[in-house]
PDB file of N, CA and C in Angstrom:
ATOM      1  N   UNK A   1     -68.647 -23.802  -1.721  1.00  0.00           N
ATOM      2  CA  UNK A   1     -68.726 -22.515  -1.072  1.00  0.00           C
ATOM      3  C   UNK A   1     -67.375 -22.219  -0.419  1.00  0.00           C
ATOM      4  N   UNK A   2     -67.115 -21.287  -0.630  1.00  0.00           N
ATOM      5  CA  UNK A   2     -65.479 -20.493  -0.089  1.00  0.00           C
ATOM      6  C   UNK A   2     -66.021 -19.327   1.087  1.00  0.00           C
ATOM      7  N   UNK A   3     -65.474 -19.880   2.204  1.00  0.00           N
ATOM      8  CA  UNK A   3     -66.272 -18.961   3.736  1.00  0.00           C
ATOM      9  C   UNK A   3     -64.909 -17.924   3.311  1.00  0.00           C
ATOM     10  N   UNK A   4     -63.986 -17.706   2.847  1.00  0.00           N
ATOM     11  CA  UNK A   4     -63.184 -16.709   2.843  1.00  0.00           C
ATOM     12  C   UNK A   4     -63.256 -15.533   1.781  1.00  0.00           C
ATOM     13  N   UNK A   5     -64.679 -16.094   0.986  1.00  0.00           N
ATOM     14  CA  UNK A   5     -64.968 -14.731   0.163  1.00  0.00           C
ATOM     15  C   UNK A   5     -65.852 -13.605   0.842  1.00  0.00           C
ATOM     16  N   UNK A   6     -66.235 -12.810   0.106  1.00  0.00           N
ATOM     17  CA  UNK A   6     -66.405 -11.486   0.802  1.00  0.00           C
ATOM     18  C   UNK A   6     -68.519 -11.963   0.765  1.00  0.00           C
ATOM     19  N   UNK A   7     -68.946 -11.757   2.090  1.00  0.00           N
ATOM     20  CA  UNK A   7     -70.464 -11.775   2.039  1.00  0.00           C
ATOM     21  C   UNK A   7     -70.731 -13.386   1.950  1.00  0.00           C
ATOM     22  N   UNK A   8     -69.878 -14.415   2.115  1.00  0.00           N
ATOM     23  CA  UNK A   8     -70.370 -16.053   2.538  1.00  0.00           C
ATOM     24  C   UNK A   8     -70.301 -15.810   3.826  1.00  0.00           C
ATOM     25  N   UNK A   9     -71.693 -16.187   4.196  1.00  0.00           N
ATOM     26  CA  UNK A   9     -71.720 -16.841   5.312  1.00  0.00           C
ATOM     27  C   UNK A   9     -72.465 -18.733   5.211  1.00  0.00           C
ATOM     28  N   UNK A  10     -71.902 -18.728   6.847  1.00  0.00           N
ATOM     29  CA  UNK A  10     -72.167 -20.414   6.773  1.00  0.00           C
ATOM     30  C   UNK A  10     -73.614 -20.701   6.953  1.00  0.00           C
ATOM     31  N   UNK A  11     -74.545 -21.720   6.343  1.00  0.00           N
ATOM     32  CA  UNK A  11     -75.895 -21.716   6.818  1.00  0.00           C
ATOM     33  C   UNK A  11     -76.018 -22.767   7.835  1.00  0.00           C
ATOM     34  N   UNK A  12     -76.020 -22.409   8.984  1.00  0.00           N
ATOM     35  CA  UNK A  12     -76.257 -23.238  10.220  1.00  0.00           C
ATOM     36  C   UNK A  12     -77.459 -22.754  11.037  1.00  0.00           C
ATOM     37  N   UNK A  13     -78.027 -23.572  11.825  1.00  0.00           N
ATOM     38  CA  UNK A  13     -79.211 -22.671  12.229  1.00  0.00           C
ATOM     39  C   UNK A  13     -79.154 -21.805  13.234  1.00  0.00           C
ATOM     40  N   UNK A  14     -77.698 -21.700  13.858  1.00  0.00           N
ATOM     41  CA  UNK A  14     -77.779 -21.170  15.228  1.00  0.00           C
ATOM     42  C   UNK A  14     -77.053 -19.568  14.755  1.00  0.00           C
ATOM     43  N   UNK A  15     -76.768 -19.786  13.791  1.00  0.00           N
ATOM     44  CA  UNK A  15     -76.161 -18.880  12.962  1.00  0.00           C
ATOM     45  C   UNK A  15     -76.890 -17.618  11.796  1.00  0.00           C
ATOM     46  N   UNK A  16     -77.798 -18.497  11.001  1.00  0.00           N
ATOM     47  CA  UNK A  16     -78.456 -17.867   9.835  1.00  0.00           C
ATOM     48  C   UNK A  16     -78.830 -16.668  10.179  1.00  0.00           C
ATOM     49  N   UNK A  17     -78.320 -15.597   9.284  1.00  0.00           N
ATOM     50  CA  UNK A  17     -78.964 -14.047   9.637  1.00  0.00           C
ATOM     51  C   UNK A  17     -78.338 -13.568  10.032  1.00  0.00           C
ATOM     52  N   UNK A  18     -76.914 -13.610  10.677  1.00  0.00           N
ATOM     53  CA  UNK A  18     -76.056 -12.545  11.891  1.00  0.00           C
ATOM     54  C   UNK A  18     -74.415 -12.680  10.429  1.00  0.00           C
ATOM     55  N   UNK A  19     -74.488 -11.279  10.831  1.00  0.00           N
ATOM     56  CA  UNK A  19     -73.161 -10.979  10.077  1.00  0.00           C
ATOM     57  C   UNK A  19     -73.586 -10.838   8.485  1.00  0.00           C
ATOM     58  N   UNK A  20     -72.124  -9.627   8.506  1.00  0.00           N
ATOM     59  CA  UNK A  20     -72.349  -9.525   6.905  1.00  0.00           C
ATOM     60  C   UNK A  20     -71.187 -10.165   5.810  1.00  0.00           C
ATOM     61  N   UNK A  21     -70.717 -11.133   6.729  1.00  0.00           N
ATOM     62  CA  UNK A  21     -69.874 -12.206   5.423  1.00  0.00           C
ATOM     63  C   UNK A  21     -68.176 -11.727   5.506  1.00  0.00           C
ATOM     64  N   UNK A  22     -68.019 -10.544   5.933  1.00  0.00           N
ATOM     65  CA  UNK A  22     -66.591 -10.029   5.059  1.00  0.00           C
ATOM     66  C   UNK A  22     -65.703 -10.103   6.667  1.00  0.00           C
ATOM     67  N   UNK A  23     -66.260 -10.932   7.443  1.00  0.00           N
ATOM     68  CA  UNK A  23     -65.065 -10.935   8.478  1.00  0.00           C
ATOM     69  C   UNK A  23     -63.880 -11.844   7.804  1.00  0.00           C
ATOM     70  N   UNK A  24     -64.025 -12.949   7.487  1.00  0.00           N
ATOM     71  CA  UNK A  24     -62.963 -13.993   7.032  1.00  0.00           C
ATOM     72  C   UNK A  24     -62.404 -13.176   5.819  1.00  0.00           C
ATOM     73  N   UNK A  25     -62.905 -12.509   4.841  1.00  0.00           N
ATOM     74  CA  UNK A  25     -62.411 -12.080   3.626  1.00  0.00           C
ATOM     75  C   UNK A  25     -61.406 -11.075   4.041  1.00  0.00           C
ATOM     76  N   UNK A  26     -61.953 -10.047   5.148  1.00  0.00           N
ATOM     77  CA  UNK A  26     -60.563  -8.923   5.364  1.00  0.00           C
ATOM     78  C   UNK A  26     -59.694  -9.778   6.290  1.00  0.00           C
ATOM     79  N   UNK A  27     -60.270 -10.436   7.099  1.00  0.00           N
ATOM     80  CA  UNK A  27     -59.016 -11.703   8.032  1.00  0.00           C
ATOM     81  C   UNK A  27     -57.593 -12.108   6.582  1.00  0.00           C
ATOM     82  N   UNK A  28     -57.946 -12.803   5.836  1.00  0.00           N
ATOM     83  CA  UNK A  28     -57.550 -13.744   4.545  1.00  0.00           C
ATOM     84  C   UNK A  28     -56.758 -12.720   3.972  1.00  0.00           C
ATOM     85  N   UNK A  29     -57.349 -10.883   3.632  1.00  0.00           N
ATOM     86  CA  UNK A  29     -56.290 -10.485   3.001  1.00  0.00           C
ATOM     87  C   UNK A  29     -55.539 -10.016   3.831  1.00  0.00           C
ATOM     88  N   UNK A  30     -55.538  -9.555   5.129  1.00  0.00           N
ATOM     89  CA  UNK A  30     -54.896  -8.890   5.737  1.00  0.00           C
ATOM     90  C   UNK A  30     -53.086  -9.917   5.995  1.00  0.00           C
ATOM     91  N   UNK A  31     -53.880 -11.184   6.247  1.00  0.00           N
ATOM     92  CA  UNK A  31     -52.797 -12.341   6.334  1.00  0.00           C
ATOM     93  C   UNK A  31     -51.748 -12.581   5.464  1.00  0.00           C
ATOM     94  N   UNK A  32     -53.221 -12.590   4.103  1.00  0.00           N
ATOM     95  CA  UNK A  32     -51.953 -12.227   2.935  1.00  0.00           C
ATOM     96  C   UNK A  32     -51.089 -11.201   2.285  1.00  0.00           C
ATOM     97  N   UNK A  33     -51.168 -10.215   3.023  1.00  0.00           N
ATOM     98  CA  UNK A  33     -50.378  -9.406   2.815  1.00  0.00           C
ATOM     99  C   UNK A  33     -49.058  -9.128   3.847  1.00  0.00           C
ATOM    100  N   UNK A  34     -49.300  -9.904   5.030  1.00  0.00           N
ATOM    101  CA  UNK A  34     -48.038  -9.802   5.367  1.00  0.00           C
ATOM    102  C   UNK A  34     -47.709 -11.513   5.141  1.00  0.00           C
ATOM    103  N   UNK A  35     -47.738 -12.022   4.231  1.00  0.00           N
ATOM    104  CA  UNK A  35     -47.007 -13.093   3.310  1.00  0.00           C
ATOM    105  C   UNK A  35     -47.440 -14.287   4.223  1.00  0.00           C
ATOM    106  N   UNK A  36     -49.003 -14.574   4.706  1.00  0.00           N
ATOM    107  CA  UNK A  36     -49.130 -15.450   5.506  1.00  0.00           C
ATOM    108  C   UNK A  36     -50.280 -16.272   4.661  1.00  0.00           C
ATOM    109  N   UNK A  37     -51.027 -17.351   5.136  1.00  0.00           N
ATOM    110  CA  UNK A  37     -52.422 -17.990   5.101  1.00  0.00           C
ATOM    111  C   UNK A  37     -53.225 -18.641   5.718  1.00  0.00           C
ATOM    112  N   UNK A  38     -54.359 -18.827   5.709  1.00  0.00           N
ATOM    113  CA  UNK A  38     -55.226 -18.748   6.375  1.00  0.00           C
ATOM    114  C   UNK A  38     -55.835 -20.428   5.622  1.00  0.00           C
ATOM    115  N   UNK A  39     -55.746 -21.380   6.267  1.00  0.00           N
ATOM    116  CA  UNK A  39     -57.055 -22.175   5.910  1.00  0.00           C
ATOM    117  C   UNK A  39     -57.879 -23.034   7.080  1.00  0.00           C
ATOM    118  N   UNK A  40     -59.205 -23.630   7.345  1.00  0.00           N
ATOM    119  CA  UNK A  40     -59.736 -24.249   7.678  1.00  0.00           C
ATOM    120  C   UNK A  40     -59.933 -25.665   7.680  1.00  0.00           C
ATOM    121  N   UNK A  41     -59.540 -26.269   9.054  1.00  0.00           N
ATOM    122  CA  UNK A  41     -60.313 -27.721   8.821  1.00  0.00           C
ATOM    123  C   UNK A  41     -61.679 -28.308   9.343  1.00  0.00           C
ATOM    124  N   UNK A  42     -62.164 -28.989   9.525  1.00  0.00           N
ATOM    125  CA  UNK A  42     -63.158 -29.105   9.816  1.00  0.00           C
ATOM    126  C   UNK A  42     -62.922 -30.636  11.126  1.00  0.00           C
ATOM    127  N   UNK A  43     -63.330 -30.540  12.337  1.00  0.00           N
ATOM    128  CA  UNK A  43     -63.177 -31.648  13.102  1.00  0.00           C
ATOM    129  C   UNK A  43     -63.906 -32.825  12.991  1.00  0.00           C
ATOM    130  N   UNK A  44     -63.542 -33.876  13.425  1.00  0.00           N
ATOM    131  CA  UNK A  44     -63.865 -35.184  13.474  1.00  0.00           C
ATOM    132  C   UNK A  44     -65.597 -34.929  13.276  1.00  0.00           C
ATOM    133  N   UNK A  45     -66.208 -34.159  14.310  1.00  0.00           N
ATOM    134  CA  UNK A  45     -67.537 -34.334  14.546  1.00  0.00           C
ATOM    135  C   UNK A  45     -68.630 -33.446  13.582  1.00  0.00           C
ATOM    136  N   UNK A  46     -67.580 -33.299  12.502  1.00  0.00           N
ATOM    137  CA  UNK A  46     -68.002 -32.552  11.431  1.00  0.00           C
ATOM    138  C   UNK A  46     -68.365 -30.772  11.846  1.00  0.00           C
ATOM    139  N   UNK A  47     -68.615 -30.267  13.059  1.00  0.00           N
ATOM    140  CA  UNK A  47     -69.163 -29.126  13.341  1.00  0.00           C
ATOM    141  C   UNK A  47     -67.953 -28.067  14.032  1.00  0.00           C
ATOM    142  N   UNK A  48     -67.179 -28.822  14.717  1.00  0.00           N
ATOM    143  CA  UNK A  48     -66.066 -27.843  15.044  1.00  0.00           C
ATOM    144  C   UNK A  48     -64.826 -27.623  13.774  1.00  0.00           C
ATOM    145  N   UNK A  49     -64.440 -26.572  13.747  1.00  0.00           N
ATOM    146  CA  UNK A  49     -63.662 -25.973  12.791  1.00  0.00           C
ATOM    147  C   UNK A  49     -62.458 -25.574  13.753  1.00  0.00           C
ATOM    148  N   UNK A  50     -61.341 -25.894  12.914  1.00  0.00           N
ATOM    149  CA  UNK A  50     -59.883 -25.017  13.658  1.00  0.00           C
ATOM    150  C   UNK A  50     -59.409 -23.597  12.126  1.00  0.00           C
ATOM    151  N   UNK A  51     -59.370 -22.909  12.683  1.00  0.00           N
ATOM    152  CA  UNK A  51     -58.578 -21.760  11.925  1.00  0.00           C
ATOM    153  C   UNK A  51     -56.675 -21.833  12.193  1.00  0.00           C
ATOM    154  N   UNK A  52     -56.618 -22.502  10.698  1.00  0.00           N
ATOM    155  CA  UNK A  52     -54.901 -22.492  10.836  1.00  0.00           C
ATOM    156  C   UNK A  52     -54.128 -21.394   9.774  1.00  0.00           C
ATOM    157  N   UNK A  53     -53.180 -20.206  10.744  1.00  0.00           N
ATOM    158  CA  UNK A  53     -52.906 -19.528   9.996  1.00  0.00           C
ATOM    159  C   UNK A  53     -51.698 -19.513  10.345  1.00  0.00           C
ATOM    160  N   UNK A  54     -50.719 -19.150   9.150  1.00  0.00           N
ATOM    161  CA  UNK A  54     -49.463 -19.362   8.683  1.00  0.00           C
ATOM    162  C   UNK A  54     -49.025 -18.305   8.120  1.00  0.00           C
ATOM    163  N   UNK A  55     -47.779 -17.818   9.160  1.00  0.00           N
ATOM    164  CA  UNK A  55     -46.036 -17.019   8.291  1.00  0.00           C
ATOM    165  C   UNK A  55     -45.326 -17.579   7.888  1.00  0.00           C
TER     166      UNK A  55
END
């Protein structure tokens, strides 16, 4: 699963149901268009995520 396509969302339970997917997708192009990127890691405890984005 790619959270940066348009309409993925993540299935978590605190989560399921809210949002319609395309926040990360217009985030991702907007980045890439001013010649940047966008990727995700995931933390030690498996549940926290860092958003690393790059010019």
């Amino acid at each position: 699963m790619n959270i940066f396509e348009a309409f993925v969302t993540e299935n978590a339970s605190s989560t399921a149901g809210q949002g319609t997917g395309l926040g990360l997708a217009v985030t991702r192009r907007v980045i890439k268009l001013h010649g940047g990127s966008i990727t995700v890691e995931k933390g030690t405890n498996g549940y926290t995520k860092t958003f690393v984005i790059r010019f």
